[in-house]
C-alpha atoms as a PDB file:
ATOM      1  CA  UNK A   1     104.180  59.561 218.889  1.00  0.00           C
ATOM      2  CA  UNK A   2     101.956  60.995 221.572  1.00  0.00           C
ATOM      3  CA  UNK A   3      99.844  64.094 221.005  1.00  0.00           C
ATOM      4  CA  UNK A   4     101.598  66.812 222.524  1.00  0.00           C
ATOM      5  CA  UNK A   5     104.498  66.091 219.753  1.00  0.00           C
ATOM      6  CA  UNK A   6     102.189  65.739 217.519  1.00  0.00           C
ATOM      7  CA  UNK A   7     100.676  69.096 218.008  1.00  0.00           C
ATOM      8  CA  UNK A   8     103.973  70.859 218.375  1.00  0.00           C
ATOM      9  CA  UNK A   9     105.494  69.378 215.012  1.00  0.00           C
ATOM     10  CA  UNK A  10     102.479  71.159 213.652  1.00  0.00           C
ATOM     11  CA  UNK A  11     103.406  74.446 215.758  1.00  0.00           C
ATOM     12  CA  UNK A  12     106.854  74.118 214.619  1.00  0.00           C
ATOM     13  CA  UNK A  13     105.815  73.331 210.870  1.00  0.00           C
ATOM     14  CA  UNK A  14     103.888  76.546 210.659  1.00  0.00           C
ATOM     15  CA  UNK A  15     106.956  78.726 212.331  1.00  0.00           C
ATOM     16  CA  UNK A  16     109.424  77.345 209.444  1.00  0.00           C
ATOM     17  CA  UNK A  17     107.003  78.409 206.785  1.00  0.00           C
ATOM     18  CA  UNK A  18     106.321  81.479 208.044  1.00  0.00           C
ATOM     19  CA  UNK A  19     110.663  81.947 208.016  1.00  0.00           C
ATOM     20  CA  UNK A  20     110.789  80.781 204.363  1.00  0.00           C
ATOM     21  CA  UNK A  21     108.299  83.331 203.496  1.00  0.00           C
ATOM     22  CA  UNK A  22     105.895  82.780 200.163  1.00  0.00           C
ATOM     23  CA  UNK A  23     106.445  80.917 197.440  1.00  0.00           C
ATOM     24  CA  UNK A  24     108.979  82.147 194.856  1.00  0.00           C
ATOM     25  CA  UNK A  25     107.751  83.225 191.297  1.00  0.00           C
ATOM     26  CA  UNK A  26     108.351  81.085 188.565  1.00  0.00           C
ATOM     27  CA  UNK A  27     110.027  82.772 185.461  1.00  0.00           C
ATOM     28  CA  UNK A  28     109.444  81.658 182.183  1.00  0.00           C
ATOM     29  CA  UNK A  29     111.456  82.654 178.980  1.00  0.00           C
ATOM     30  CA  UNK A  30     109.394  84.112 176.440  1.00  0.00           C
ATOM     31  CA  UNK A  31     109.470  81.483 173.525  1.00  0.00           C
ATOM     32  CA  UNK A  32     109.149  84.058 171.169  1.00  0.00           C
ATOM     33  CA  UNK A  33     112.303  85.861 171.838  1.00  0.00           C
ATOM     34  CA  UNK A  34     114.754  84.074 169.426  1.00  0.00           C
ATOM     35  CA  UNK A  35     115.510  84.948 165.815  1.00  0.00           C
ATOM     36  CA  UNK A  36     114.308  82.930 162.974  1.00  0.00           C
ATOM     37  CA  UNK A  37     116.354  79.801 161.979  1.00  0.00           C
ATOM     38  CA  UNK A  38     117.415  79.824 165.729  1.00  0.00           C
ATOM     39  CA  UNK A  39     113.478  78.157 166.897  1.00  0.00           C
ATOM     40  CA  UNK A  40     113.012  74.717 169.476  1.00  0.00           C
ATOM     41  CA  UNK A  41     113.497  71.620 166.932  1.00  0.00           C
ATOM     42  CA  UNK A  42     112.297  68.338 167.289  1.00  0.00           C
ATOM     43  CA  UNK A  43     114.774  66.453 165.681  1.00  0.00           C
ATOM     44  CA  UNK A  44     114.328  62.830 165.347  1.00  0.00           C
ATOM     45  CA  UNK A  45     113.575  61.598 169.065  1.00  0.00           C
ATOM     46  CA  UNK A  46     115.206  64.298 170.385  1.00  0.00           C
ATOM     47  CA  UNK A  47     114.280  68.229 170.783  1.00  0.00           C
ATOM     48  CA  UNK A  48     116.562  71.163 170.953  1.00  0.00           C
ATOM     49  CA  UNK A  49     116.072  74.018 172.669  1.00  0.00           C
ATOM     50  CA  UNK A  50     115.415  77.593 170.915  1.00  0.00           C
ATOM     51  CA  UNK A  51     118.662  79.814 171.234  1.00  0.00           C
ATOM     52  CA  UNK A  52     117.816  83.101 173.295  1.00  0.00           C
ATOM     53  CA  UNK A  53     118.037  85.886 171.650  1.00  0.00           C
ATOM     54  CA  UNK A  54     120.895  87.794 173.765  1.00  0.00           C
ATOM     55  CA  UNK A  55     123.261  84.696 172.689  1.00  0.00           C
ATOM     56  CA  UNK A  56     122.755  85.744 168.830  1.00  0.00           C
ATOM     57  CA  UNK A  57     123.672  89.639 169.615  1.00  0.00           C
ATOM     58  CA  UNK A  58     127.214  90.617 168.275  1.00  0.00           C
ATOM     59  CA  UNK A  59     127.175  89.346 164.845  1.00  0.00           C
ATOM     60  CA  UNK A  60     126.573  85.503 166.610  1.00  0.00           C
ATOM     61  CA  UNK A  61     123.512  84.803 164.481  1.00  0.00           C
ATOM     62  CA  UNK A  62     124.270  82.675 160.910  1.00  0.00           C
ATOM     63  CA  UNK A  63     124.203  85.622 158.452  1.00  0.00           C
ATOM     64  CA  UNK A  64     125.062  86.212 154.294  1.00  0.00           C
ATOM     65  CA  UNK A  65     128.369  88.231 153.794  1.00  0.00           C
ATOM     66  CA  UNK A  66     130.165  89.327 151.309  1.00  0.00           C
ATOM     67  CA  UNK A  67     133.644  87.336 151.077  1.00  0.00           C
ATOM     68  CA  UNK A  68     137.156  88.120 149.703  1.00  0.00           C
ATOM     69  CA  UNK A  69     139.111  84.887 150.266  1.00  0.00           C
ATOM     70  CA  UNK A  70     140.613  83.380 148.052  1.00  0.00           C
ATOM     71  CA  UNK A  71     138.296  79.971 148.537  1.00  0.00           C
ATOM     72  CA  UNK A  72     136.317  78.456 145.865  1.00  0.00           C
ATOM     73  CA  UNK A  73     132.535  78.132 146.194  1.00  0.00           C
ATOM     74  CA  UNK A  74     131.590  74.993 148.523  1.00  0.00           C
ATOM     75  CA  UNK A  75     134.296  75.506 150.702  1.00  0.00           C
ATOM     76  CA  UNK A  76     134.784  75.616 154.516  1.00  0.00           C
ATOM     77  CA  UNK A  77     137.226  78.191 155.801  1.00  0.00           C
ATOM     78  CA  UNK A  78     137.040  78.341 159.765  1.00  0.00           C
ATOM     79  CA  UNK A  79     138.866  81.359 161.303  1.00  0.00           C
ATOM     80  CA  UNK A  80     139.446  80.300 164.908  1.00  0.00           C
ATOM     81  CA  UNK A  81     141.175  83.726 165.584  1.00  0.00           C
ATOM     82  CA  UNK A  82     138.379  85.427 164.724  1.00  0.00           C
ATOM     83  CA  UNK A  83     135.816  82.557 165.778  1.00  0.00           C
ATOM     84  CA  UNK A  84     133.822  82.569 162.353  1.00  0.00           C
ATOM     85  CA  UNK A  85     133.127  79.835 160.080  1.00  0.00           C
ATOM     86  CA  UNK A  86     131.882  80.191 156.841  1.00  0.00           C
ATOM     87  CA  UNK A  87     130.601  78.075 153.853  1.00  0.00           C
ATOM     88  CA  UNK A  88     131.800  80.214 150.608  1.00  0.00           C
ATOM     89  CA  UNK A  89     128.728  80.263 147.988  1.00  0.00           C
ATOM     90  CA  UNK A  90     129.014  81.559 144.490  1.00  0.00           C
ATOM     91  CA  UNK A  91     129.167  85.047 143.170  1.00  0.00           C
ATOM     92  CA  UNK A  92     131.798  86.135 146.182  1.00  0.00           C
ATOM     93  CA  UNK A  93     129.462  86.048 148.915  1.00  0.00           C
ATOM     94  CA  UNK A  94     129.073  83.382 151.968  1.00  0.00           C
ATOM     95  CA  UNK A  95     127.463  81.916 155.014  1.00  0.00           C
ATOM     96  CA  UNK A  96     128.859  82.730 157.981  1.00  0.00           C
ATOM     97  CA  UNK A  97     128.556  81.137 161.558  1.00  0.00           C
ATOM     98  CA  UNK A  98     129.121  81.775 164.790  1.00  0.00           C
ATOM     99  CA  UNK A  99     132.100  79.083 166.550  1.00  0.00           C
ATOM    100  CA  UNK A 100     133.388  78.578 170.040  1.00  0.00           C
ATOM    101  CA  UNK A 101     137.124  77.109 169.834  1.00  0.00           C
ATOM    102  CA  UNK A 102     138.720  74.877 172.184  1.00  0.00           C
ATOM    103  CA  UNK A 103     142.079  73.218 172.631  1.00  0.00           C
ATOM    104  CA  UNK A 104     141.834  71.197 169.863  1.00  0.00           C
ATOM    105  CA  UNK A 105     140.420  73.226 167.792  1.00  0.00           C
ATOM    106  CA  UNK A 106     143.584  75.273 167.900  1.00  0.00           C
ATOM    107  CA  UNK A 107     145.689  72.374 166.969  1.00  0.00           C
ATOM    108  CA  UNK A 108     144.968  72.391 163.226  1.00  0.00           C
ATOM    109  CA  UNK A 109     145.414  74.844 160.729  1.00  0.00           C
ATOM    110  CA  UNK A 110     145.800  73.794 156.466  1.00  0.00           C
ATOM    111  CA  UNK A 111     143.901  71.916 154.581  1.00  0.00           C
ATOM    112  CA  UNK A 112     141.543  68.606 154.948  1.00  0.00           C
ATOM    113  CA  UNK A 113     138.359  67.210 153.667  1.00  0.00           C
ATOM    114  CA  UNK A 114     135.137  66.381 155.383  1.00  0.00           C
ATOM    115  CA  UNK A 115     135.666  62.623 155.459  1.00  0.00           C
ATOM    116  CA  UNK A 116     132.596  61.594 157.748  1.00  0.00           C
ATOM    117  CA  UNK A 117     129.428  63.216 158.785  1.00  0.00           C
ATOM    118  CA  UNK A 118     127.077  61.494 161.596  1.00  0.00           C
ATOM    119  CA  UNK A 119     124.050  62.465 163.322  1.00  0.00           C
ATOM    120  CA  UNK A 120     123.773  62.979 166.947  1.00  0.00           C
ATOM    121  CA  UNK A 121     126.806  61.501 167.194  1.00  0.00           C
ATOM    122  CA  UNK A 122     128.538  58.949 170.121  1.00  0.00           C
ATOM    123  CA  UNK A 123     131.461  60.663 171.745  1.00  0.00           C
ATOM    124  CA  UNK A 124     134.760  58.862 173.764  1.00  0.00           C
ATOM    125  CA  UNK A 125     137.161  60.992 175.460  1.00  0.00           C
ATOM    126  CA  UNK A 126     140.741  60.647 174.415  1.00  0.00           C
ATOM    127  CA  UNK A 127     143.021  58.758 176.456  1.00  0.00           C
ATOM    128  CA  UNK A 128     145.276  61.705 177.518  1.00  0.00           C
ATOM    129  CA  UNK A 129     142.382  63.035 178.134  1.00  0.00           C
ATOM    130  CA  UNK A 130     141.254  59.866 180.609  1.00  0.00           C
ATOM    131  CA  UNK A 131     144.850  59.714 182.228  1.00  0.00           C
ATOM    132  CA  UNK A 132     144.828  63.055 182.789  1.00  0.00           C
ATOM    133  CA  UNK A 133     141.375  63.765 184.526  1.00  0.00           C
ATOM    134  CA  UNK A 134     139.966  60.247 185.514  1.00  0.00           C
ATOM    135  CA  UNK A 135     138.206  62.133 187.875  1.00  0.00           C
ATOM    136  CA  UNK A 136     135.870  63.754 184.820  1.00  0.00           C
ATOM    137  CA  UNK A 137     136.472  61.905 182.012  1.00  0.00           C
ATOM    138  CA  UNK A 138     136.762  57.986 183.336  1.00  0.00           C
ATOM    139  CA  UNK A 139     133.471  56.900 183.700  1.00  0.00           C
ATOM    140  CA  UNK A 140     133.191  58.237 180.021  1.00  0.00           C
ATOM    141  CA  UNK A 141     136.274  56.084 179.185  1.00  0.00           C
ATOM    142  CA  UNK A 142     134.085  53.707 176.999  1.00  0.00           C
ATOM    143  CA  UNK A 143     132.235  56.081 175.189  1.00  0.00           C
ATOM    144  CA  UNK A 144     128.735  58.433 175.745  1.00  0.00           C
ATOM    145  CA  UNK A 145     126.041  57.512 172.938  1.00  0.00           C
ATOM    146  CA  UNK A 146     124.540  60.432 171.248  1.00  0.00           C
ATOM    147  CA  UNK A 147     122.140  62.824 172.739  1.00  0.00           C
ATOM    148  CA  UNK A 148     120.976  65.933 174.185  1.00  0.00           C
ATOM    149  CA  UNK A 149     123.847  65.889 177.130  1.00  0.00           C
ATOM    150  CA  UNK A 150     126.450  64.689 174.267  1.00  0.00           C
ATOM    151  CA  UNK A 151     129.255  67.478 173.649  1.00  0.00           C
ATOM    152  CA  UNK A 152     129.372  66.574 170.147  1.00  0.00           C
ATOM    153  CA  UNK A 153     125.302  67.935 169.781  1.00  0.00           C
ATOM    154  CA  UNK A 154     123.050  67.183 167.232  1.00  0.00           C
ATOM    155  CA  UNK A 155     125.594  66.948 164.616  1.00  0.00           C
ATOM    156  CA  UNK A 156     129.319  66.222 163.394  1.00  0.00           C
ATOM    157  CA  UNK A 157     131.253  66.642 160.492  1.00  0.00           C
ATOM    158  CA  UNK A 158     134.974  65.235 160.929  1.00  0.00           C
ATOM    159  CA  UNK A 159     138.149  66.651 159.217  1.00  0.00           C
ATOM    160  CA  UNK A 160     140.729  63.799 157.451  1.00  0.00           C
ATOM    161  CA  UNK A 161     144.117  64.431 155.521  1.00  0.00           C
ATOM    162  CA  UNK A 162     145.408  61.656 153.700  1.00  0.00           C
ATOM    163  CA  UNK A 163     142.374  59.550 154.161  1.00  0.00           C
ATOM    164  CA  UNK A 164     142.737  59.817 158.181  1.00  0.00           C
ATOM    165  CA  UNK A 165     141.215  61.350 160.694  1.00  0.00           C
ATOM    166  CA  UNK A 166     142.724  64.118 162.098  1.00  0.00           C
ATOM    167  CA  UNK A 167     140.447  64.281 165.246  1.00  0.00           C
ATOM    168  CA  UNK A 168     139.179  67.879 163.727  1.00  0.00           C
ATOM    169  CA  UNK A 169     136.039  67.972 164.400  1.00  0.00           C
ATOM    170  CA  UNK A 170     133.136  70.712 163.676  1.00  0.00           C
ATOM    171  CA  UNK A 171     130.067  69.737 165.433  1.00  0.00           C
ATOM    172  CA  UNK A 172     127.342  71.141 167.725  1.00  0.00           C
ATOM    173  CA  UNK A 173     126.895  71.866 171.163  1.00  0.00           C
ATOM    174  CA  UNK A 174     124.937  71.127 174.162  1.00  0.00           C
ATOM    175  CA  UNK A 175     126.449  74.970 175.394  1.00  0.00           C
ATOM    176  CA  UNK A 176     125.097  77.664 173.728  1.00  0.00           C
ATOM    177  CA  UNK A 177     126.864  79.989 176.050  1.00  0.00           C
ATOM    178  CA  UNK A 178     130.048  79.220 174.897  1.00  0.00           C
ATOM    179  CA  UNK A 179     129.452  80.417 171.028  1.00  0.00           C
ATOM    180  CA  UNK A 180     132.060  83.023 170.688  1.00  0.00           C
ATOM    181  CA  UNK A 181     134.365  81.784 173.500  1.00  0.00           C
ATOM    182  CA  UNK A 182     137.553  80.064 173.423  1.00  0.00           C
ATOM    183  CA  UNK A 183     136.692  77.208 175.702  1.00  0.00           C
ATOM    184  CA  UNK A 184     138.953  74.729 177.133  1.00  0.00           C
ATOM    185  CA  UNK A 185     137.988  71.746 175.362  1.00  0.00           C
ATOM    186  CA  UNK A 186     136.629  70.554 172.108  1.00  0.00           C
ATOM    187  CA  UNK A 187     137.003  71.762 168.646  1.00  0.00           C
ATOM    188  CA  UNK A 188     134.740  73.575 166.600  1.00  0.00           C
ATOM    189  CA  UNK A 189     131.443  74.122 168.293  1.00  0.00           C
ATOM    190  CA  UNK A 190     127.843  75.444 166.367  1.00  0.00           C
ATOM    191  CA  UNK A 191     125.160  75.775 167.520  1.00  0.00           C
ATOM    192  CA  UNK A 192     123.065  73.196 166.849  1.00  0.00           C
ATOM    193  CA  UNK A 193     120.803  74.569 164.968  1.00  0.00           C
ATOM    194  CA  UNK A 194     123.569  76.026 162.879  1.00  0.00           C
ATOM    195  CA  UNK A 195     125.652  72.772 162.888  1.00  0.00           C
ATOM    196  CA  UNK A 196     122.191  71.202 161.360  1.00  0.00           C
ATOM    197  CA  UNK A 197     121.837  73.782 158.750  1.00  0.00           C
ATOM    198  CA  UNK A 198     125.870  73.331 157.841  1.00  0.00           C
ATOM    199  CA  UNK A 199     125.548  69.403 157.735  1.00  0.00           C
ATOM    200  CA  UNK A 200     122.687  69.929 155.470  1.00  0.00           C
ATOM    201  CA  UNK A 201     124.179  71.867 152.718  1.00  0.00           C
ATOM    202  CA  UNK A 202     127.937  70.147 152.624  1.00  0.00           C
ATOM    203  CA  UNK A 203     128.564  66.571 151.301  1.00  0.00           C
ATOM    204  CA  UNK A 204     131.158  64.214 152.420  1.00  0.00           C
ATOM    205  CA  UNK A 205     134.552  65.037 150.554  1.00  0.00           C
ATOM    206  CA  UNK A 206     134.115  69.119 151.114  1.00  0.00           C
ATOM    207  CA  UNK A 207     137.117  70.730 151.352  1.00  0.00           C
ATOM    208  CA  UNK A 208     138.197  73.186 154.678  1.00  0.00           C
ATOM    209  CA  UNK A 209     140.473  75.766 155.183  1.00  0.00           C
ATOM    210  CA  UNK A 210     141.622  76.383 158.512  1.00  0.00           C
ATOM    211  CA  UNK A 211     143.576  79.793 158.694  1.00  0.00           C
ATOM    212  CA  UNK A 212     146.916  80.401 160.124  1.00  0.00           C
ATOM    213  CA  UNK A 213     146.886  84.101 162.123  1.00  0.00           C
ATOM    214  CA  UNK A 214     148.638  85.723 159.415  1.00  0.00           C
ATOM    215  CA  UNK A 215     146.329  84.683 157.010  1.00  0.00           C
ATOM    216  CA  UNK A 216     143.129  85.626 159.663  1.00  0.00           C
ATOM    217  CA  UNK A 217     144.391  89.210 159.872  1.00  0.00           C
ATOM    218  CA  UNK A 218     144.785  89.588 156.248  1.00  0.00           C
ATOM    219  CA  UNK A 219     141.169  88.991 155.442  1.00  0.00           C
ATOM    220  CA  UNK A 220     139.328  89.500 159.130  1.00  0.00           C
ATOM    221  CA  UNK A 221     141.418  92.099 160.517  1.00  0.00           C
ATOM    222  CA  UNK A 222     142.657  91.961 164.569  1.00  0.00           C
ATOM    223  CA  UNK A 223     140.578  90.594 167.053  1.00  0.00           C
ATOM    224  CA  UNK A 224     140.083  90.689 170.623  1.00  0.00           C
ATOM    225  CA  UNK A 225     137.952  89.136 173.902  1.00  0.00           C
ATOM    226  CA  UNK A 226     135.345  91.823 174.833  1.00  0.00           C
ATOM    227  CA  UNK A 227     134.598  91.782 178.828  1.00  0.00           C
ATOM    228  CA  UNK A 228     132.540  88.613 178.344  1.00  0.00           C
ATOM    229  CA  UNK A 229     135.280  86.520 176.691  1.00  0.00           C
ATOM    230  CA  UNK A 230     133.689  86.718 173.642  1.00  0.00           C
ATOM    231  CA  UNK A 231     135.712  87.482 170.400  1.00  0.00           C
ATOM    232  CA  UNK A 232     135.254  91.413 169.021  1.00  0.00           C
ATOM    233  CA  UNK A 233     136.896  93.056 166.060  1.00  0.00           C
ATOM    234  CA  UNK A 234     139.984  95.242 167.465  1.00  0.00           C
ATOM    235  CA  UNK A 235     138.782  98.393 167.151  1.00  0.00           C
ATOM    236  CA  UNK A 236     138.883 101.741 169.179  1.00  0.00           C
ATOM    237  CA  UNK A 237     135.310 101.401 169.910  1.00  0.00           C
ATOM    238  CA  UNK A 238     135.420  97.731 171.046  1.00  0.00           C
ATOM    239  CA  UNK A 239     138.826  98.671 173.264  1.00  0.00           C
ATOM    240  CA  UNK A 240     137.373 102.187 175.372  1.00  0.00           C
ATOM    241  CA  UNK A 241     134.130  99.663 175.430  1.00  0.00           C
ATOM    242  CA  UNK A 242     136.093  97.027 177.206  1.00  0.00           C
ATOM    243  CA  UNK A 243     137.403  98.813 179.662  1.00  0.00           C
ATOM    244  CA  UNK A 244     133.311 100.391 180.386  1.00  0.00           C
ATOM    245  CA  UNK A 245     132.012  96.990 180.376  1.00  0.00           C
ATOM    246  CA  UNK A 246     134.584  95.740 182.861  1.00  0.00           C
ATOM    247  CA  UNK A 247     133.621  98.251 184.971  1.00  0.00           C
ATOM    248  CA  UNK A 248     130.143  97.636 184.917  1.00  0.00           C
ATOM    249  CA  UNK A 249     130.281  93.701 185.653  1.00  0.00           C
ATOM    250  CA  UNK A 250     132.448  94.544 188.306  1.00  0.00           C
ATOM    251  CA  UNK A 251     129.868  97.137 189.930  1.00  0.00           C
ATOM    252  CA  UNK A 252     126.924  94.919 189.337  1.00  0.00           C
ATOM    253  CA  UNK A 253     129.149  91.683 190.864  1.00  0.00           C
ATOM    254  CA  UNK A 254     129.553  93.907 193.851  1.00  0.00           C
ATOM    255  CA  UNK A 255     126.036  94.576 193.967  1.00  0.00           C
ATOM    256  CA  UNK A 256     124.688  90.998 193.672  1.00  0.00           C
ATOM    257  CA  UNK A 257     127.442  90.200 196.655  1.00  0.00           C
ATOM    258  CA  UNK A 258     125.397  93.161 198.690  1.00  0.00           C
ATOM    259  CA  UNK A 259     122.105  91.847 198.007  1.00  0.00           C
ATOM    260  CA  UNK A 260     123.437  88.183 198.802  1.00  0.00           C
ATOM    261  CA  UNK A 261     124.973  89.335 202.381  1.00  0.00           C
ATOM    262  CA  UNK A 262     121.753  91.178 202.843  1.00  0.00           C
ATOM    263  CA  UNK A 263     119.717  87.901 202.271  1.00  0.00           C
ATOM    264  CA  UNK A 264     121.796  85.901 203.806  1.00  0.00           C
ATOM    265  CA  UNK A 265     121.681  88.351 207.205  1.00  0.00           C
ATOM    266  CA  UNK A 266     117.658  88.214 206.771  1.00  0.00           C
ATOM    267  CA  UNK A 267     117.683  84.596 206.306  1.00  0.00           C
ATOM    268  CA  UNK A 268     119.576  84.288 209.955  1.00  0.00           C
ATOM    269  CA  UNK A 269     117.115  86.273 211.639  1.00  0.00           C
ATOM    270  CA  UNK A 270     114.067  84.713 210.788  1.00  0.00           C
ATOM    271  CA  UNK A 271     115.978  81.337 211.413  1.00  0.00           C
ATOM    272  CA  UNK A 272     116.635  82.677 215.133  1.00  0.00           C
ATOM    273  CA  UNK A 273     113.038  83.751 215.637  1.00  0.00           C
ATOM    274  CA  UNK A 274     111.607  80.398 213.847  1.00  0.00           C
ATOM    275  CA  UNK A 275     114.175  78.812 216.933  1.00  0.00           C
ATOM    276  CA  UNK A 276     113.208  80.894 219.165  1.00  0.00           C
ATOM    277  CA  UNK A 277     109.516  80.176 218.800  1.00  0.00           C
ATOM    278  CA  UNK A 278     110.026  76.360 218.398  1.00  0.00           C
ATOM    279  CA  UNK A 279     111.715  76.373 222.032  1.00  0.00           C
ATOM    280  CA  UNK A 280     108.881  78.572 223.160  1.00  0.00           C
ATOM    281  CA  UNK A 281     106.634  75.929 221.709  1.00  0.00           C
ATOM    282  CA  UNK A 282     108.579  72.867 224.173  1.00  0.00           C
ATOM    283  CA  UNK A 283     108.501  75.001 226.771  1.00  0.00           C
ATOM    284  CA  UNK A 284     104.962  75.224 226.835  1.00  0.00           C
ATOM    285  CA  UNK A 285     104.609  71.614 226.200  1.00  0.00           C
ATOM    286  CA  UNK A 286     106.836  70.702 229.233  1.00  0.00           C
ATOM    287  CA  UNK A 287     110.001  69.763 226.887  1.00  0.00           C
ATOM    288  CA  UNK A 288     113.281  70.424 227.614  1.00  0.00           C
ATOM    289  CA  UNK A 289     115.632  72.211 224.860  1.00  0.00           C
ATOM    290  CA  UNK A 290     117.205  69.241 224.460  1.00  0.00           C
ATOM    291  CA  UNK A 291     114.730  67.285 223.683  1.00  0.00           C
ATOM    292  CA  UNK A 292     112.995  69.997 221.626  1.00  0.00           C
ATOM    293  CA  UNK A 293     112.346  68.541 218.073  1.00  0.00           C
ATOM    294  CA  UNK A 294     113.737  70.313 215.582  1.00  0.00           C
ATOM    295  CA  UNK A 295     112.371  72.967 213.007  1.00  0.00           C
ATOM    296  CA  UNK A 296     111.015  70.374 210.278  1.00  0.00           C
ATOM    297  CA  UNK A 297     113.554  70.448 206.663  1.00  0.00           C
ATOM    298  CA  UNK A 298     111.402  72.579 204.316  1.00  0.00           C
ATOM    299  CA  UNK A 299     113.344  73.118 202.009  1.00  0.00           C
ATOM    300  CA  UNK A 300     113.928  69.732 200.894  1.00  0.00           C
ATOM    301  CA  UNK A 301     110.406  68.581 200.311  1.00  0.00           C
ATOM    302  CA  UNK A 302     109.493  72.160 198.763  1.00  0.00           C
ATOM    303  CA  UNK A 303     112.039  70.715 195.909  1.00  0.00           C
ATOM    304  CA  UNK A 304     110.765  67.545 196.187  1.00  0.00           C
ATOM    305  CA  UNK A 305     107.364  68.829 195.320  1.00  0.00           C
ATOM    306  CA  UNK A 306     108.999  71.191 192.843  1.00  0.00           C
ATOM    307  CA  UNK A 307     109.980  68.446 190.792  1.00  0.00           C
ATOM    308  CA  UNK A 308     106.952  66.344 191.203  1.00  0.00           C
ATOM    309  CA  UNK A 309     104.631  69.255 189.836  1.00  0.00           C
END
């Protein structure tokens, strides 16, 4: 390459960096904003992250409570209506967790028995579910050892009846986001710290309750989704709440679209001025626009750097 190019790639490098502007700041989550019990693990060869704090809000964080069911002590009764589990303990009280529920979660409801517990379990998608979404789940179709992008999490504890498995499954997640939710797969997701602190305390053969709706309003009273999806007791609070909340994702959605289109306008014009000064640049240099080299692709080694540092 002769040294006119030469010098104008250099013209046009500094144009493009003057367009992307300085270098964003990196944010870093304060470590220290989690609750106890909910701390980064190393766990074996594998570490899990701390839960943030916000995700425990709303009565999400494993908690002592005082219980009324009719359960005997070293039971699990999961609620999936009001997306609770707990472990009953002696003298009426229990340990209650936070769940996220998915399909088939929903599909169970009676009695069973923890018939197998595994550690950072190996998960394989059903067939139905490989026939019906090859695109997703077929590459999967032989199984995905355990591990930190495993849906099953750190740790499983598998329902039978009759001495088979009912493909019930309370486990933990690689999603802490979705504690609270109904999601649209899976069964009965933990955390994983929780998940580890529930596989701790239960041995194989513990019974579980799963309760019917009748039997979920009887004890937990109605629920409901708050604006977030998450699962709220019914009350008149929680409902005039709702309808607030709504309104204020919906004002700050339109707000983040403003500051987008905004961006995204700014972004243009600096891109037309970084063009305008790279043809500026040929024509100086005696090069036709056409033959003008282009503004050099920024962006692409910034991330390539990004992940190198």
């Amino acid at each position: 390459m002769n040294t006119p190019i030469l010098r104008l790639l250099a013209i046009l490098s500094f144009a493009a960096l003057a367009a992307c502007g300085g270098p964003k700041e990196k944010v870093t989550e304060d470590p220290n904003k989690t609750l106890p019990g909910y701390e980064g693990v190393q766990d074996g060869e594998f570490y899990i992250e701390p839960v943030p704090a916000n995700l425990l809000e709303e009565d999400r964080a494993k908690t002592e409570v005082t219980y009324t069911g009719p359960e005997r002590p070293g039971t699990i009764v999961v609620d999936t209506f009001a997306r609770k589990l707990f472990l009953v303990q002696e003298g009426g009280t229990a340990t209650r967790y936070a769940i996220a529920v998915g399909r088939e979660g929903l599909s169970f409801r009676g009695s069973g028995v923890i018939g197998r517990k595994a550690e950072w379990p190996s998960w394989q998608p059903t067939a139905n579910m490989v026939r019906t979404r090859p695109d997703l789940y077929g590459h999967l179709a032989g199984g995905l050892p355990g591990g930190l992008d495993n849906p099953l999490g750190a740790r499983a504890m598998y329902l039978y009846r009759g001495g088979r498995d009912t493909m019930f499954r309370i486990h933990g997640t690689v999603q802490n986001e979705s504690i609270g939710h109904a999601t649209s797969a899976g069964c009965i997701r933990l955390f994983n710290q929780d998940a580890i602190d529930l596989y701790n305390r239960i041995p194989n053969g513990t019974p579980v309750k799963v309760r019917s709706l009748e039997e979920s309003l009887a004890i937990e009273g109605p629920y409901m989704d708050d604006a977030w999806g998450r699962a709220v007791p019914q009350t008149p609070e929680n409902i005039a709440k709702l309808e607030t909340d709504k309104a204020q994702i919906a004002a700050d959605e339109a707000a983040q679209a403003e500051a987008d289109r905004i961006a995204a306008e700014k972004a243009a014009k600096e891109a037309a001025k970084a063009d305008k000064k790279r043809l500026s640049a040929c024509k100086r240099q005696g090069i036709a626009a056409e033959d003008c080299p282009p503004l050099p692709d920024l962006t692409a080694s910034a991330g390539a750097a990004d992940t190198q540092g």
